[in-house]
Protein backbone atom coordinates (compact mmCIF):
# COMPACT_ATOMS: atom_id res chain seq x y z
CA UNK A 1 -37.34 -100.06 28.04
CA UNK A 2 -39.44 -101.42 31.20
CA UNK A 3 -40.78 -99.06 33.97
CA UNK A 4 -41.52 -101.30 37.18
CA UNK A 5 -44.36 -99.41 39.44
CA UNK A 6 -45.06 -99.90 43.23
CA UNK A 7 -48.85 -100.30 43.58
CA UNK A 8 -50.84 -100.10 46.68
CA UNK A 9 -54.48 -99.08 46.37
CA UNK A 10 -53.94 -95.74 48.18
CA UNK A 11 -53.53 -92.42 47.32
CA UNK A 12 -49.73 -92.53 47.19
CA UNK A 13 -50.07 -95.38 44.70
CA UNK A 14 -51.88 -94.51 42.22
CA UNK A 15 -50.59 -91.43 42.06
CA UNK A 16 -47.40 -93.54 41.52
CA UNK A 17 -49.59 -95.42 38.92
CA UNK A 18 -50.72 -92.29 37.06
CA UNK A 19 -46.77 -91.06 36.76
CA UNK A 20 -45.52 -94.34 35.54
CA UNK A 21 -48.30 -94.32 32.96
CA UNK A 22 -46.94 -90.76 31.95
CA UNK A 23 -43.45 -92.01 31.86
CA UNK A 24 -44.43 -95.41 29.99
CA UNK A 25 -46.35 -93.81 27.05
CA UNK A 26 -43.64 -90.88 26.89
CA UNK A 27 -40.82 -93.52 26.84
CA UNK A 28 -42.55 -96.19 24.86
CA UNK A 29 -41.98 -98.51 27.43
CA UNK A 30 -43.51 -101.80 29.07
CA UNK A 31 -45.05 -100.87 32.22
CA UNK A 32 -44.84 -103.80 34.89
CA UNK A 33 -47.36 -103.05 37.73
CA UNK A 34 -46.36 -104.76 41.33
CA UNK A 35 -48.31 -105.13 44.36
CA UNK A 36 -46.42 -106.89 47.03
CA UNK A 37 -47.38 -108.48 50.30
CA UNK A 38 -46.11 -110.45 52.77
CA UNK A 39 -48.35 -112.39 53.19
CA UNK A 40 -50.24 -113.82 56.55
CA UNK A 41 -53.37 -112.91 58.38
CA UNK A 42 -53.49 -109.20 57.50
CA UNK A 43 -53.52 -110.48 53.67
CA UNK A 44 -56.23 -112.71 53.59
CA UNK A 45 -58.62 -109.52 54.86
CA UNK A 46 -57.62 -107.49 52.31
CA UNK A 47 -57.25 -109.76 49.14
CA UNK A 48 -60.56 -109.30 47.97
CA UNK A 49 -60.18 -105.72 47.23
CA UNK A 50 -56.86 -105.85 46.42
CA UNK A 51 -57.24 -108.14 43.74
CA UNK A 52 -60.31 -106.49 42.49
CA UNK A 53 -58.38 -102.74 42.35
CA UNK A 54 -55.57 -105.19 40.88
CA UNK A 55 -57.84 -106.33 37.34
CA UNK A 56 -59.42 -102.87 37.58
CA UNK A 57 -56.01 -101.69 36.87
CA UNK A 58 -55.05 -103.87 34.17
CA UNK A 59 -58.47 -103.51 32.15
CA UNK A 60 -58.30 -99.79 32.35
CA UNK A 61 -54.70 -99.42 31.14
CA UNK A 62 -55.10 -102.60 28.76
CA UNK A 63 -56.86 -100.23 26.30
CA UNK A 64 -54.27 -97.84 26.43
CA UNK A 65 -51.97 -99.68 23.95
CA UNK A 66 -49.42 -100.12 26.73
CA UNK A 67 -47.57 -103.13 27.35
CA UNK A 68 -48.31 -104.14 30.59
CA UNK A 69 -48.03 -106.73 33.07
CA UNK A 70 -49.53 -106.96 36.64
CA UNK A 71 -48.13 -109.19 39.52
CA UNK A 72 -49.89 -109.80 42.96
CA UNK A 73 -46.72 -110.80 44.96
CA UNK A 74 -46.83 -112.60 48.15
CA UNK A 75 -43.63 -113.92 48.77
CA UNK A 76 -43.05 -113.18 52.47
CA UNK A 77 -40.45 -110.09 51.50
CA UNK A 78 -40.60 -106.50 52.13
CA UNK A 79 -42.18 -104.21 49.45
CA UNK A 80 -38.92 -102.83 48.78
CA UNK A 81 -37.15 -106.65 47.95
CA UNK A 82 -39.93 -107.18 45.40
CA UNK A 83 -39.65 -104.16 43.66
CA UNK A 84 -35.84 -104.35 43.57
CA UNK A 85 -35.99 -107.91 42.67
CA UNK A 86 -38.68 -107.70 39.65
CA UNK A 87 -36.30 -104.44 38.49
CA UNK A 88 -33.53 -107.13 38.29
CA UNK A 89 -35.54 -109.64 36.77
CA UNK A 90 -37.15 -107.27 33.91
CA UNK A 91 -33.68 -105.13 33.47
CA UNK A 92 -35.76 -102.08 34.06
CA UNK A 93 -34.62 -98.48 33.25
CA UNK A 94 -36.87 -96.73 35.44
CA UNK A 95 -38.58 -97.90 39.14
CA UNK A 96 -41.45 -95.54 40.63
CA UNK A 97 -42.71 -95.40 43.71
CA UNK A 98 -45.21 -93.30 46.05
CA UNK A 99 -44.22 -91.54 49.07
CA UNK A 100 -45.97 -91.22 52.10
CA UNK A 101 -45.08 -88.14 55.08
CA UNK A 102 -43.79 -90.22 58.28
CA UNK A 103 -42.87 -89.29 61.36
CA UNK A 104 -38.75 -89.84 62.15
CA UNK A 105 -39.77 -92.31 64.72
CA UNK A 106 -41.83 -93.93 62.53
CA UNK A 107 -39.00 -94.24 59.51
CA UNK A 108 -36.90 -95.52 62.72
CA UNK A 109 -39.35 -98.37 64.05
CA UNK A 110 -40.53 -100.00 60.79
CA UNK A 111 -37.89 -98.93 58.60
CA UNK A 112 -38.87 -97.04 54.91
CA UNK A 113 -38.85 -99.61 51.82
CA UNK A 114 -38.89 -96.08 49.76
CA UNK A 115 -35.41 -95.63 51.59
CA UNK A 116 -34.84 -98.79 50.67
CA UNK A 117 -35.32 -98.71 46.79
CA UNK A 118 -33.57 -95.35 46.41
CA UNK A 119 -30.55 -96.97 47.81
CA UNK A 120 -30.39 -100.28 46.68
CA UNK A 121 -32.70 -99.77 42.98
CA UNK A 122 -30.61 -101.51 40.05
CA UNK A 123 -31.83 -98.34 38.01
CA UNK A 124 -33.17 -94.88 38.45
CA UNK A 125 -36.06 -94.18 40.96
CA UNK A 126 -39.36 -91.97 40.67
CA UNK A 127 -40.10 -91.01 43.50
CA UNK A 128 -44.30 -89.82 43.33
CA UNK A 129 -46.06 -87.47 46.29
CA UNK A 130 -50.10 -88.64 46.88
């Protein structure tokens, strides 16, 4: 089995991260951790960090006895085509993702990947309140 888990270096995602850790050791799964961006100027600022939260991750959960992998992403897609597509890829059972309270006009203007996964998810979805 393979559990595929959004990661973002909030609140909402590691609360994400905590439940798919749950859910991989329960299962006996691999756990693959993704953090996606698209990429540009707004990336380069926060790279740094990410990538440093990123190999904080894996070292912590490396001694778990999991098996894990960890992808930075930055193909120019959505959050939601990365997680869908690495689900694909990895024939995952299980996808989980954080959720974050939005405003209606706000789902309207820049669209919800979380909206997007539950719909379109090759697999079952998790979805994880911060």
């Amino acid at each position: 089995m393979t559990i595929v888990v959004g990661f973002v270096p909030t609140k909402e995602g590691r609360a994400a991260l905590a439940r798919a850790v749950e859910e991989a050791k329960a299962r006996r799964s691999r756990l693959v951790v993704i953090n996606s961006n698209r990429g540009g100027r707004d990336f380069d600022e926060d790279t740094q960090a990410t990538e440093a939260e990123l190999h904080r991750v894996a070292a912590e959960l490396s001694g778990d006895g999991l098996s894990l992998e960890v992808r930075q992403l930055v193909r120019g897609n959505e959050p939601a085509e990365d997680l869908i597509a690495v689900a694909n890829e990895t024939g995952a059972d299980l996808i989980v993702i954080g959720l974050r309270r939005r405003t209606p006009v706000g789902k309207l203007i820049l669209g919800s990947n979380a909206q997007r996964v539950l719909l379109d998810a090759p697999c079952a979805v998790l979805a994880v309140k911060g």
